[in-house]
C-alpha atoms as a PDB file:
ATOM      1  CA  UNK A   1     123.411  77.129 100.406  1.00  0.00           C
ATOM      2  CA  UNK A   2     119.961  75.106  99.215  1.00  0.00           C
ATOM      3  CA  UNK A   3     117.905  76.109  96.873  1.00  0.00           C
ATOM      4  CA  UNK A   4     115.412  73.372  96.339  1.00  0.00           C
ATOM      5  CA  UNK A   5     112.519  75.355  94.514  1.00  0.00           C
ATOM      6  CA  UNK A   6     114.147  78.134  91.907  1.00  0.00           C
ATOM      7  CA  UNK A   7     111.729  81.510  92.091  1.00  0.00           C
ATOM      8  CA  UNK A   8     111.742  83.773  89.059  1.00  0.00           C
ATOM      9  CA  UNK A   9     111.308  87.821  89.729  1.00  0.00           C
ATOM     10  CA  UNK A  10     108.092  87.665  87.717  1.00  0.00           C
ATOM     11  CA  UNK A  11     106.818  84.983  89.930  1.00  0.00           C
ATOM     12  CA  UNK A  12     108.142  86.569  93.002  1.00  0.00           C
ATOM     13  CA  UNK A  13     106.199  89.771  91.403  1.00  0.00           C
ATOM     14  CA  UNK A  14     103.030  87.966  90.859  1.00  0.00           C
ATOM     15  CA  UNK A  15     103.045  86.101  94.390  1.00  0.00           C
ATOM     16  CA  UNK A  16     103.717  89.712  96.359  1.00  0.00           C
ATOM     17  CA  UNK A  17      99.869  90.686  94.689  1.00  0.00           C
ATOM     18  CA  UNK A  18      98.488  88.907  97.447  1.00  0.00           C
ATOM     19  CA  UNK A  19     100.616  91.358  99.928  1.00  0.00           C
ATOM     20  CA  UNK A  20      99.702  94.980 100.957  1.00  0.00           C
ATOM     21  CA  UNK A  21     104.409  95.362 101.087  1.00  0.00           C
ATOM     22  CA  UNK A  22     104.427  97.614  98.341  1.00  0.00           C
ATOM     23  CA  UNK A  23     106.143  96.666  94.763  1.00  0.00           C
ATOM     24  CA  UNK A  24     109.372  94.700  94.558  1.00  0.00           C
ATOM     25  CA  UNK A  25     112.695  96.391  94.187  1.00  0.00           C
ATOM     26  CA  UNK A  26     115.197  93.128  94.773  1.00  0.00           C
ATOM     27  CA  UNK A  27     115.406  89.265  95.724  1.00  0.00           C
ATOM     28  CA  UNK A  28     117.954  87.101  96.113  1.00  0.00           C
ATOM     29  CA  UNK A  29     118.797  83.401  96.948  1.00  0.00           C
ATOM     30  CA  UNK A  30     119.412  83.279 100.949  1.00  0.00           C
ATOM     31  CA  UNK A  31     123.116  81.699 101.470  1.00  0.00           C
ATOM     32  CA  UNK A  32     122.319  79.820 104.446  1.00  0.00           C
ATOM     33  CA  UNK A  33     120.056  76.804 105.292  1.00  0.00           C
ATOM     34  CA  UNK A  34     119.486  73.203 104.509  1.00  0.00           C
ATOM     35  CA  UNK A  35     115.867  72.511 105.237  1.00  0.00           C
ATOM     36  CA  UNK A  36     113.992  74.971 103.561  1.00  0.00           C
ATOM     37  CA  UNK A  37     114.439  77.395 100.534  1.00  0.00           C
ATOM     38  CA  UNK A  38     114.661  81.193 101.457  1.00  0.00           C
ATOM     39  CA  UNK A  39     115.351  84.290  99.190  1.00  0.00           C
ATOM     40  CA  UNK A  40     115.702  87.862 100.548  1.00  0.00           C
ATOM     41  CA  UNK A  41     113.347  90.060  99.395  1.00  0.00           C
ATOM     42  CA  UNK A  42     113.509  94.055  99.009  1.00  0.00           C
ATOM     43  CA  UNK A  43     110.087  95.984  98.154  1.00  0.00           C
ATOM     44  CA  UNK A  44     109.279  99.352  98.412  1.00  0.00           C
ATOM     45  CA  UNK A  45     107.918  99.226 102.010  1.00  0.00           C
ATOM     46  CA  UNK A  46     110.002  96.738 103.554  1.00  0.00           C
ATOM     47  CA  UNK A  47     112.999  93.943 103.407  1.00  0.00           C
ATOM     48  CA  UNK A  48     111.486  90.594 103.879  1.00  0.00           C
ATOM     49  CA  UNK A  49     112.280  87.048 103.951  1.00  0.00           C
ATOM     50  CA  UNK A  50     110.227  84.375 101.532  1.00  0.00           C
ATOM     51  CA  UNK A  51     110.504  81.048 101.890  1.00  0.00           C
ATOM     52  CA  UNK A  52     109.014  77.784 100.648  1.00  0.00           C
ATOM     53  CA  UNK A  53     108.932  75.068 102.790  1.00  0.00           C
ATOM     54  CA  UNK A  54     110.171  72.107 101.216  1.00  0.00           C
ATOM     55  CA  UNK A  55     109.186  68.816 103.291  1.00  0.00           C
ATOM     56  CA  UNK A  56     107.624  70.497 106.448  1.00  0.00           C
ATOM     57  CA  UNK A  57     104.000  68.959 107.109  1.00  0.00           C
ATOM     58  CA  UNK A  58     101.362  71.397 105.475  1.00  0.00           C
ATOM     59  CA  UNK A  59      99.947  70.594 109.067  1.00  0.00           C
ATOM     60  CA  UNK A  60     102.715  71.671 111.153  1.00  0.00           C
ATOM     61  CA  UNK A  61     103.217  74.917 109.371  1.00  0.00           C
ATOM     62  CA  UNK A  62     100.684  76.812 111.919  1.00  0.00           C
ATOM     63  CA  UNK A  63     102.666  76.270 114.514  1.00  0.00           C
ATOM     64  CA  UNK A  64     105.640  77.688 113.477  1.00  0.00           C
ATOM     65  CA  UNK A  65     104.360  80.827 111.821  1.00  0.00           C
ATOM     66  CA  UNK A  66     101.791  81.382 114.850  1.00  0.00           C
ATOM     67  CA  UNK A  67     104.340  81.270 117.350  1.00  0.00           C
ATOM     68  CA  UNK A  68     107.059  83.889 115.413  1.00  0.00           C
ATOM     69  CA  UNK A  69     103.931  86.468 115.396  1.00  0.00           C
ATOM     70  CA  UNK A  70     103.017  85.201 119.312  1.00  0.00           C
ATOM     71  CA  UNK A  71     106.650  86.148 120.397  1.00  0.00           C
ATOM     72  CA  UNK A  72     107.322  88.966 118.254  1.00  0.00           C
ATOM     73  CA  UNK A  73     103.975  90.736 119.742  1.00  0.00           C
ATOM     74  CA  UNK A  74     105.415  89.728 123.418  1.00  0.00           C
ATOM     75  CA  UNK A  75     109.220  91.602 121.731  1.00  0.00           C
ATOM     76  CA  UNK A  76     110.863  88.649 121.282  1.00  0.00           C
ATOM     77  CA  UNK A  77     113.467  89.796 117.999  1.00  0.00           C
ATOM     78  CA  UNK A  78     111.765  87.260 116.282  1.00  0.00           C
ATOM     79  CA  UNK A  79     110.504  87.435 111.950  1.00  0.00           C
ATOM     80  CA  UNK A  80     107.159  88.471 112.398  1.00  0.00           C
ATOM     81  CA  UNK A  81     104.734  86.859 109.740  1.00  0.00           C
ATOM     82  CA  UNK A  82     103.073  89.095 107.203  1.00  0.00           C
ATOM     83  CA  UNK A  83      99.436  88.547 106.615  1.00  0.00           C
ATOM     84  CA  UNK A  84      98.283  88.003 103.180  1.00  0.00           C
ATOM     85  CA  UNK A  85      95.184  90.573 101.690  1.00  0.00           C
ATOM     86  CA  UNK A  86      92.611  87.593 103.497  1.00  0.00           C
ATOM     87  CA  UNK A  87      94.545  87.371 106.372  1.00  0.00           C
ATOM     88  CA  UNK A  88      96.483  84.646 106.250  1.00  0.00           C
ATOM     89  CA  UNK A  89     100.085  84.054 107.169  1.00  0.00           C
ATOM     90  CA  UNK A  90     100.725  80.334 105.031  1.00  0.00           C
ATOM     91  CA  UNK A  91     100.136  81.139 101.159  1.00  0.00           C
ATOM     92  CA  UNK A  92     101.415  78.941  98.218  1.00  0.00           C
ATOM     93  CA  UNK A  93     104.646  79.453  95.337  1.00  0.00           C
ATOM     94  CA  UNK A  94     105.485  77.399  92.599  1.00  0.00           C
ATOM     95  CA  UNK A  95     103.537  74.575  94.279  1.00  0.00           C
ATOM     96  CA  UNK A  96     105.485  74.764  97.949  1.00  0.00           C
ATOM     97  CA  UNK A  97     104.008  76.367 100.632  1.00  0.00           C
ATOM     98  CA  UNK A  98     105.413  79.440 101.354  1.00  0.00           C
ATOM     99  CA  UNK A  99     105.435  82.686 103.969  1.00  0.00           C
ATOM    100  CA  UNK A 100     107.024  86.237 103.739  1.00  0.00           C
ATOM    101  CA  UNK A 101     108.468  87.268 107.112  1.00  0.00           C
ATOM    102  CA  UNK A 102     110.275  90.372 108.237  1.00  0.00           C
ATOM    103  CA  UNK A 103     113.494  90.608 107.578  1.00  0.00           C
ATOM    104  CA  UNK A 104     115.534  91.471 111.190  1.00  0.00           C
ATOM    105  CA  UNK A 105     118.720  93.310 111.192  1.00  0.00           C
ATOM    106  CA  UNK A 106     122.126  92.013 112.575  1.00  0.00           C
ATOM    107  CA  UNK A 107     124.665  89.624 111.517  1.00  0.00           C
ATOM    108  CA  UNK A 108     125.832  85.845 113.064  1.00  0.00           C
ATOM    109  CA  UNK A 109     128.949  85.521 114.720  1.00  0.00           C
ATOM    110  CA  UNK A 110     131.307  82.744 114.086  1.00  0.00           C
ATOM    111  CA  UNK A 111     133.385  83.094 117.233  1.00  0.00           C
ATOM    112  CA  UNK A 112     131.117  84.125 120.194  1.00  0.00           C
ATOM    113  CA  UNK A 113     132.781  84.955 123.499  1.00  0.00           C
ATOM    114  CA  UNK A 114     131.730  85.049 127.419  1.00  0.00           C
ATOM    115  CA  UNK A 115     129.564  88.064 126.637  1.00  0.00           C
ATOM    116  CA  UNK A 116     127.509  86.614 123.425  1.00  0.00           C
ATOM    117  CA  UNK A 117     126.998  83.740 125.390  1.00  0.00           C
ATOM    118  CA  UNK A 118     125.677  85.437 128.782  1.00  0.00           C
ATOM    119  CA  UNK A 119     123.306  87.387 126.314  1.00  0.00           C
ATOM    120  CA  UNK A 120     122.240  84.563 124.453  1.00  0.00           C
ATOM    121  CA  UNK A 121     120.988  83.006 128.052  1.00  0.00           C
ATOM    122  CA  UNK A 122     119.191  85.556 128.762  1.00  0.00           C
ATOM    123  CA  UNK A 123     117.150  86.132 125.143  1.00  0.00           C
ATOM    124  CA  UNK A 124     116.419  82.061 125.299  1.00  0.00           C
ATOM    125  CA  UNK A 125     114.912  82.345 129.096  1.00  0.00           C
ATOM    126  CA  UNK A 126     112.487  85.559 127.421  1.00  0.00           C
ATOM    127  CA  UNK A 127     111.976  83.682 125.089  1.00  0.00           C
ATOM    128  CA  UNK A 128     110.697  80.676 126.840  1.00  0.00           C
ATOM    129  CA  UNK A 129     108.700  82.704 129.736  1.00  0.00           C
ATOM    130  CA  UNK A 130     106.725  84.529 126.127  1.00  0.00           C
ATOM    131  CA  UNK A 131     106.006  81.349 124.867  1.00  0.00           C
ATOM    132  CA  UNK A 132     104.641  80.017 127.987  1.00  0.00           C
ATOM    133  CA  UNK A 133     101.470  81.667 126.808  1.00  0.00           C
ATOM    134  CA  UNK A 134     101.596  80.254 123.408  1.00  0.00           C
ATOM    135  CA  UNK A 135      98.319  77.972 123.520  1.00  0.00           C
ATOM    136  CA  UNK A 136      99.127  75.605 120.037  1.00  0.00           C
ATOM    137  CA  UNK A 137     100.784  72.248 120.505  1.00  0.00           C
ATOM    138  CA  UNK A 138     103.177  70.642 118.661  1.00  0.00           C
ATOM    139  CA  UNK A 139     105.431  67.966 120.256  1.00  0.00           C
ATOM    140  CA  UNK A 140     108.731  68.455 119.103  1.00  0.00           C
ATOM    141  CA  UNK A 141     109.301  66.779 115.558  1.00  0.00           C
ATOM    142  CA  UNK A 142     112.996  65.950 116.063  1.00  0.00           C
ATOM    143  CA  UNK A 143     112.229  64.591 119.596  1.00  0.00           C
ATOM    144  CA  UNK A 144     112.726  60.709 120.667  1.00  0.00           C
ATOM    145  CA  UNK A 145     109.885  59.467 117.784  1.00  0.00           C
ATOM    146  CA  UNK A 146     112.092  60.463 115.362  1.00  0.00           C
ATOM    147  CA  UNK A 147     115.599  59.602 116.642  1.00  0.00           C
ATOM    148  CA  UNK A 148     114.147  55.640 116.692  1.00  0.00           C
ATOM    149  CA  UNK A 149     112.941  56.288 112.930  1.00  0.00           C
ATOM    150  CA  UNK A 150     116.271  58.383 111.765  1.00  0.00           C
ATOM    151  CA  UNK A 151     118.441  55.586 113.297  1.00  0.00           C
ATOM    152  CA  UNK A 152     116.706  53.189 111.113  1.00  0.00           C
ATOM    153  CA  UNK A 153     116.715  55.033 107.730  1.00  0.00           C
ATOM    154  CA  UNK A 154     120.604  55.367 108.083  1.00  0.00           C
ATOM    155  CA  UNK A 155     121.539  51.833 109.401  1.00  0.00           C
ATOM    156  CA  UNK A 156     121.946  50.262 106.282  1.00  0.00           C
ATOM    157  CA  UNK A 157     125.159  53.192 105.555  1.00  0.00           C
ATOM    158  CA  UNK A 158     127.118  52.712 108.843  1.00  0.00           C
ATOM    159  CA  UNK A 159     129.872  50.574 109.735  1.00  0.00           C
ATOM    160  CA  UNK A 160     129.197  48.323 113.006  1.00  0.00           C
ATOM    161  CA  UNK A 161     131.615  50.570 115.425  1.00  0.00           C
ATOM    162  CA  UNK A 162     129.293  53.750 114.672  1.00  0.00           C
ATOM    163  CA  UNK A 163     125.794  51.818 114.566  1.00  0.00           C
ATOM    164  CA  UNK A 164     126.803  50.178 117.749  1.00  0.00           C
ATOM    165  CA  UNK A 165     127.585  54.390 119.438  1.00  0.00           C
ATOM    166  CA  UNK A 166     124.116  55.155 118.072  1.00  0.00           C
ATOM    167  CA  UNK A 167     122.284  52.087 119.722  1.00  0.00           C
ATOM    168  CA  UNK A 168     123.915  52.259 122.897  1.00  0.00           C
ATOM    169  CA  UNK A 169     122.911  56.416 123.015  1.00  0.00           C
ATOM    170  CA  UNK A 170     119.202  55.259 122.004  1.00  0.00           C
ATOM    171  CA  UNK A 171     118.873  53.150 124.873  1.00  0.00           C
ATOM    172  CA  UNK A 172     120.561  55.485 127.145  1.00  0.00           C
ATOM    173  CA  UNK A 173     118.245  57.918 126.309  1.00  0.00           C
ATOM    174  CA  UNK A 174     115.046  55.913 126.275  1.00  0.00           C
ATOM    175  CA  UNK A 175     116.354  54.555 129.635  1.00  0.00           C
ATOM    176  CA  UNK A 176     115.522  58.147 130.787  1.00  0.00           C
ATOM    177  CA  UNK A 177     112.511  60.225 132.220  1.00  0.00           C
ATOM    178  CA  UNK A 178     112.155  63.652 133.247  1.00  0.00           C
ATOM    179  CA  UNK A 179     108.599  64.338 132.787  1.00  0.00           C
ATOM    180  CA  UNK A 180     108.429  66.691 135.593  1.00  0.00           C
ATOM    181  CA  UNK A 181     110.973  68.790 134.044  1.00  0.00           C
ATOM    182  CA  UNK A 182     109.518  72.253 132.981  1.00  0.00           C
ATOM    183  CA  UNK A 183     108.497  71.770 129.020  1.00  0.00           C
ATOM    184  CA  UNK A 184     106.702  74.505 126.529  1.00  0.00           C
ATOM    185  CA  UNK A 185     107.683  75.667 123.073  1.00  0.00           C
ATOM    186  CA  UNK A 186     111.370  75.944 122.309  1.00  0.00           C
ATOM    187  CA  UNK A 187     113.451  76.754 119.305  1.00  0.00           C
ATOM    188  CA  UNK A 188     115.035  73.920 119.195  1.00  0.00           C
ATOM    189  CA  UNK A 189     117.822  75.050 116.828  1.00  0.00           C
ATOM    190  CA  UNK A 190     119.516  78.333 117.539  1.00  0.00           C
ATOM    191  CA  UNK A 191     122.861  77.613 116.397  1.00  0.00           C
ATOM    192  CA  UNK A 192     125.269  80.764 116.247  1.00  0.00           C
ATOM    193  CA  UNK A 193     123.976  81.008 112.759  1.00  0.00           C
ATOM    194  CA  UNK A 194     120.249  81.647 113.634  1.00  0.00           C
ATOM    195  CA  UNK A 195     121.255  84.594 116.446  1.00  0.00           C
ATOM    196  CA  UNK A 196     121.743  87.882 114.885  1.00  0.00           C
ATOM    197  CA  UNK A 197     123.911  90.278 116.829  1.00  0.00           C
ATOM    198  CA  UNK A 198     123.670  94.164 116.597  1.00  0.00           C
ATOM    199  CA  UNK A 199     126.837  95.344 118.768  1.00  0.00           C
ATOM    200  CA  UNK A 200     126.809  93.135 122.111  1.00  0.00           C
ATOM    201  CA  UNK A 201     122.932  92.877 121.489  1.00  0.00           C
ATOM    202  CA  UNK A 202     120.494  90.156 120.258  1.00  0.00           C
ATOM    203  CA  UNK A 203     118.770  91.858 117.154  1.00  0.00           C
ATOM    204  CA  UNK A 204     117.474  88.831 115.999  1.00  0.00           C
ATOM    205  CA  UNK A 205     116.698  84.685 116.129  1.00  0.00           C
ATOM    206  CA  UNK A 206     115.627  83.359 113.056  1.00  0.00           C
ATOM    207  CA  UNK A 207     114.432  79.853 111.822  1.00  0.00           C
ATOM    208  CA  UNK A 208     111.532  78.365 114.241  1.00  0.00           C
ATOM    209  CA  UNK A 209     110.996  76.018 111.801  1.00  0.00           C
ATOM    210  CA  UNK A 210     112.104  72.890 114.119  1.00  0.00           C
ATOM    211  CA  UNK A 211     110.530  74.720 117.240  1.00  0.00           C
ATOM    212  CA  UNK A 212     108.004  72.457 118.942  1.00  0.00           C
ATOM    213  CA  UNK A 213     106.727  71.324 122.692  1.00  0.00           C
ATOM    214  CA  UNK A 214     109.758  69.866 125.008  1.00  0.00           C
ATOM    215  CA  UNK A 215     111.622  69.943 128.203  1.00  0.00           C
ATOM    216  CA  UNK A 216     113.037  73.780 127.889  1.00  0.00           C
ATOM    217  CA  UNK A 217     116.339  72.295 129.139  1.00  0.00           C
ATOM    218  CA  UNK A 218     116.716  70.884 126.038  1.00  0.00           C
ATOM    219  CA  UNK A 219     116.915  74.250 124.408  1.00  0.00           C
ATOM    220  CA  UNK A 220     119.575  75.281 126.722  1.00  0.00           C
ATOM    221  CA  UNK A 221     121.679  72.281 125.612  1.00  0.00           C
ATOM    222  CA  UNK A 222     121.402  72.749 121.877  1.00  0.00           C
ATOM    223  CA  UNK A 223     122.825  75.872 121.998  1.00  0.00           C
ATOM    224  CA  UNK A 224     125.790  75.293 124.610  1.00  0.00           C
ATOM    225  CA  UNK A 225     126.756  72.151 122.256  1.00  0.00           C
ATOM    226  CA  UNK A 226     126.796  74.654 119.658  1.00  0.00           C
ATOM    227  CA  UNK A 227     128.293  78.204 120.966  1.00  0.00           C
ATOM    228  CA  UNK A 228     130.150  76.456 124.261  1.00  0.00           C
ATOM    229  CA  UNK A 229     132.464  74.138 122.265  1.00  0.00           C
ATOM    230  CA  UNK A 230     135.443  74.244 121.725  1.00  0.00           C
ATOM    231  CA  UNK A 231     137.839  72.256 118.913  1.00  0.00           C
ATOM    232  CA  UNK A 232     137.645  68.686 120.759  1.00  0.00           C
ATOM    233  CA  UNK A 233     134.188  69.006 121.789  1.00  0.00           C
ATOM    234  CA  UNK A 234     134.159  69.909 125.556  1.00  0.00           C
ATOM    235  CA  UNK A 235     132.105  72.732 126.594  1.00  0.00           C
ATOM    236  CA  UNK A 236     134.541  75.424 127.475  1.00  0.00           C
ATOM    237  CA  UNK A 237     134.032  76.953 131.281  1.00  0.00           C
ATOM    238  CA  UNK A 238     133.727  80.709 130.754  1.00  0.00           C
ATOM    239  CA  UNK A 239     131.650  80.667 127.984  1.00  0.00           C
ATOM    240  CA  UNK A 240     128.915  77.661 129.737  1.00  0.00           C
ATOM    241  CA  UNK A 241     128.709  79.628 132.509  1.00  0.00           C
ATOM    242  CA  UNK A 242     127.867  82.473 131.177  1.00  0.00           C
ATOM    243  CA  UNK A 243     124.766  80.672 129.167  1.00  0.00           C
ATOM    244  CA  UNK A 244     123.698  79.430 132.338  1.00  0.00           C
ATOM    245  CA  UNK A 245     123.888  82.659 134.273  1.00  0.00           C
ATOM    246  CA  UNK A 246     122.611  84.551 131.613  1.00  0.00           C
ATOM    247  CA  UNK A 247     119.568  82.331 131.428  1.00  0.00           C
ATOM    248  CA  UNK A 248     119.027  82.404 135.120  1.00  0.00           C
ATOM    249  CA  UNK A 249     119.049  85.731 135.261  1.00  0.00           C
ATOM    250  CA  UNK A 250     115.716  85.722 133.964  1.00  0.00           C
ATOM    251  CA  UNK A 251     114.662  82.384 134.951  1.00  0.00           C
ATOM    252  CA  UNK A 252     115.568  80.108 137.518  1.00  0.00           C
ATOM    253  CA  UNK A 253     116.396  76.439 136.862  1.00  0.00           C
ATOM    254  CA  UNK A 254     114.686  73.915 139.438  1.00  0.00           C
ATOM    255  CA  UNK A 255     116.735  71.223 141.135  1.00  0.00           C
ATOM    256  CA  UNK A 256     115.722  68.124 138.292  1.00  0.00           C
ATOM    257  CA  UNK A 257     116.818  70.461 135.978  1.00  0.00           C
ATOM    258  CA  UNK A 258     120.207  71.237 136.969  1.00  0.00           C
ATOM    259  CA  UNK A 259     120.663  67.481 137.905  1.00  0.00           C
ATOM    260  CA  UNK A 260     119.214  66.736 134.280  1.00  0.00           C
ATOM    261  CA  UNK A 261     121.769  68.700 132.700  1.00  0.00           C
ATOM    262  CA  UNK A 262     124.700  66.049 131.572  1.00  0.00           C
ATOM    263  CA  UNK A 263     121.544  63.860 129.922  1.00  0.00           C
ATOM    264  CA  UNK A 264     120.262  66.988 127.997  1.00  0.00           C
ATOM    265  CA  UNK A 265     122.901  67.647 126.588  1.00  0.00           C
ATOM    266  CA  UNK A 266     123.782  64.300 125.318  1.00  0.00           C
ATOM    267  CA  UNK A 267     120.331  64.259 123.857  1.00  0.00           C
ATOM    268  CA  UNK A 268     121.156  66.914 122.012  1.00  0.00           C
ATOM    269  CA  UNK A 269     124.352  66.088 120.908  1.00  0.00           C
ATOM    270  CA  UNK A 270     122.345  62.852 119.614  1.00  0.00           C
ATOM    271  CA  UNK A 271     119.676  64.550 117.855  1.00  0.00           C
ATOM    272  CA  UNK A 272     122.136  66.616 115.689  1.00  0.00           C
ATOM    273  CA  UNK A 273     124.594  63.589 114.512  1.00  0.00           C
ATOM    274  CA  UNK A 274     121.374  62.083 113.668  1.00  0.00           C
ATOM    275  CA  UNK A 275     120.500  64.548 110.953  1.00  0.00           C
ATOM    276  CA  UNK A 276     123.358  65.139 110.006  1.00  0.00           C
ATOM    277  CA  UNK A 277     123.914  61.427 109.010  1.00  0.00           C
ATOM    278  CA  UNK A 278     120.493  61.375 107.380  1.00  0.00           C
ATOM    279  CA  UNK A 279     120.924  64.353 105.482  1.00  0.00           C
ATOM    280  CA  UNK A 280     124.341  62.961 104.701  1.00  0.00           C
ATOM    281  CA  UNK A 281     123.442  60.014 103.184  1.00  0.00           C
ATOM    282  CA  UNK A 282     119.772  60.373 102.280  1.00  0.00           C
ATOM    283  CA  UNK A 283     119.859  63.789 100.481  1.00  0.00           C
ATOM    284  CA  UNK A 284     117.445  65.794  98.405  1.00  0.00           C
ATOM    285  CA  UNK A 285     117.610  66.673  95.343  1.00  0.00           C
ATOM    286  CA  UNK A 286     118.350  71.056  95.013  1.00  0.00           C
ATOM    287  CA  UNK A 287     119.798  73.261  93.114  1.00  0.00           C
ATOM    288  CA  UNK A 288     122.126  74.690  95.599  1.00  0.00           C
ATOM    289  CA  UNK A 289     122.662  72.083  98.756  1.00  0.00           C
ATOM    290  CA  UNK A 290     124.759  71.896 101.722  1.00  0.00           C
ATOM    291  CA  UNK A 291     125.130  69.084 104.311  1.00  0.00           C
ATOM    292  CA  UNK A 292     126.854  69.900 107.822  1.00  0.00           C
ATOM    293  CA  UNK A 293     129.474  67.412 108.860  1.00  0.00           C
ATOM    294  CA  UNK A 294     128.257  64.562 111.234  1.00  0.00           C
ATOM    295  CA  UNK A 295     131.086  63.757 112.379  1.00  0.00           C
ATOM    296  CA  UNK A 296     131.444  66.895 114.522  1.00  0.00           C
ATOM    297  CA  UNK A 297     128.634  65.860 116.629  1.00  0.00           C
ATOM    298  CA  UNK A 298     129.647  62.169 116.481  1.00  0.00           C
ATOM    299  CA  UNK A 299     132.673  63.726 118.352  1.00  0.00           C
ATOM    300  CA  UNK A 300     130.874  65.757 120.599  1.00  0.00           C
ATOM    301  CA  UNK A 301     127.953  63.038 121.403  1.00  0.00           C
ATOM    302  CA  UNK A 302     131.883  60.813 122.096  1.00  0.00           C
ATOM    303  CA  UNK A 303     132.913  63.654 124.388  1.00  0.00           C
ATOM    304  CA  UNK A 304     129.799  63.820 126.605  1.00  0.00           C
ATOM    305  CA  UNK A 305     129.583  59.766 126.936  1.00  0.00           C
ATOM    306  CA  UNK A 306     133.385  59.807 127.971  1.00  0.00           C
ATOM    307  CA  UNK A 307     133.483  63.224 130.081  1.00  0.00           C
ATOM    308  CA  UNK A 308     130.014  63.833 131.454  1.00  0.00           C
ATOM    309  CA  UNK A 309     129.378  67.151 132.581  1.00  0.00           C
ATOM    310  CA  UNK A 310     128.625  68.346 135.350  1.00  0.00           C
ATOM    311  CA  UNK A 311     124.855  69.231 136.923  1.00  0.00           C
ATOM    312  CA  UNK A 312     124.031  73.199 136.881  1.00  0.00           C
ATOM    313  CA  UNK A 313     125.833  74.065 140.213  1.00  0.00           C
END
């Protein structure tokens, strides 16, 4: 896990003054995450979820937080934001800015199957017909911008065989334009990790906090490259198809869309090797920090050059 910013109970006591959530019964260190630093948090009145953000722009932080409470009033399972005593959701702890969310109930699976997958599809189309409403921009922060700007901070610890895969997918992708596909706030990260299950139901998605504006397509592909996969990296039939249906269910895909699909999903194959690699080799100093493998999107991103897929039928 990362824990970037240690919290004492007497300064988690002191910073829950500025909360109407009752008096504080438990905390501890969340096991999970690399970006930001999260502890659970037990009061009287409630089970919550603090966290600090550690290199999120102070600017950017409205976003996230407005759009949790904007889909959790439209029930979306998302952490709704608890309002400090002035009414406001962004406060500050041990110099980091920080929030205190609710804390949802469920548990992540490792190994989803068809019917995880199918439900999945249909929360992320809800979720994306909510947000359509959702009036605050942000472009997505991990979009194209930043793959050009990633790609550059890591150069200098590649070899030439894997600098030369990430070029080549750079200009692919910048060779590409879809800007009549459908766009609006997405997630932009919901891994199997950051779905909580109750039974064969969603209870929960956590961790908007590399949401932003883009093609909601892209969505869709971040989380079959992540719950569609199997061991070599080729999105396994039953389990696609049920994301896809799922998703349709609710809301239709338009013709550029499905034709889009094989791109998407490279792009977000792509976006996670990047940083991965940059967290790899460029780390942060914590207390408690974890780095994912790139190589296991390196291998997918591999898979989807060599094999594309095919459009949404």
């Amino acid at each position: 896990m990362s824990v970037y910013t240690p919290v004492t109970r007497s300064e988690v006591e002191d910073w829950l003054r500025q909360y109407s959530v009752g008096r504080l019964e438990s905390f501890e260190a969340v096991p999970a995450g690399i970006e930001n630093t999260n502890y659970f948090v037990t009061t009287t009145q409630g089970r919550y979820v603090l966290t600090l953000f550690e290199r999120l722009p102070a600017d950017e932080l409205p976003f996230y937080l407005g759009l949790m409470a904007h889909l959790a009033r439209h029930g979306i399972p998302a952490p709704a934001p608890i309002a400090d005593l002035a009414d406001r959701y962004l406060q500050h702890l041990n110099g980091k800015p920080a929030a205190l969310v609710t804390r949802l109930p469920g548990r992540s699976l490792e190994s989803p199957g068809v019917a995880q997958c199918r439900e999945l599809g249909g929360l992320l189309a809800r979720l994306h017909l909510a947000a359509r409403s959702y009036a605050t921009y942000l472009e997505n922060p991990r979009g194209p911008k930043w793959w050009r700007m990633a790609a550059n901070d890591v150069k200098r610890f590649l070899d030439k065989a894997t600098w030369a895969l990430l070029q080549e997918e750079l200009e692919f992708q910048s060779a590409q334009r879809f800007p009549d596909l459908p766009r609006g706030p997405v997630h932009a990260d919901l891994f199997r990790d950051n779905a909580l299950f109750d039974g064969e139901r969603i209870s929960g998605v956590i961790d908007f906090y590399f949401a932003g504006v883009d093609c909601l397509l892209y969505d869709v592909a971040v989380c079959a490259n992540d719950w569609c996969v199997g061991g070599d990296g080729r999105l396994e039939a039953p389990r696609t198809q049920a994301l896809l249906e799922g998703y349709r269910g609710v809301r239709s895909f338009t013709a550029l869309e499905r034709s889009a699909w094989p791109v998407l999903l490279r792009a977000a194959a792509l976006r996670f090797w990047l940083s991965r690699l940059h967290d790899l080799h460029l780390p942060r100093p914590g207390e408690l920090v974890h780095a994912h493998d790139p190589e296991h999107f390196r291998r997918i991103l591999e898979q989807r050059v060599r094999e594309p897929a095919a459009p949404i039928p």
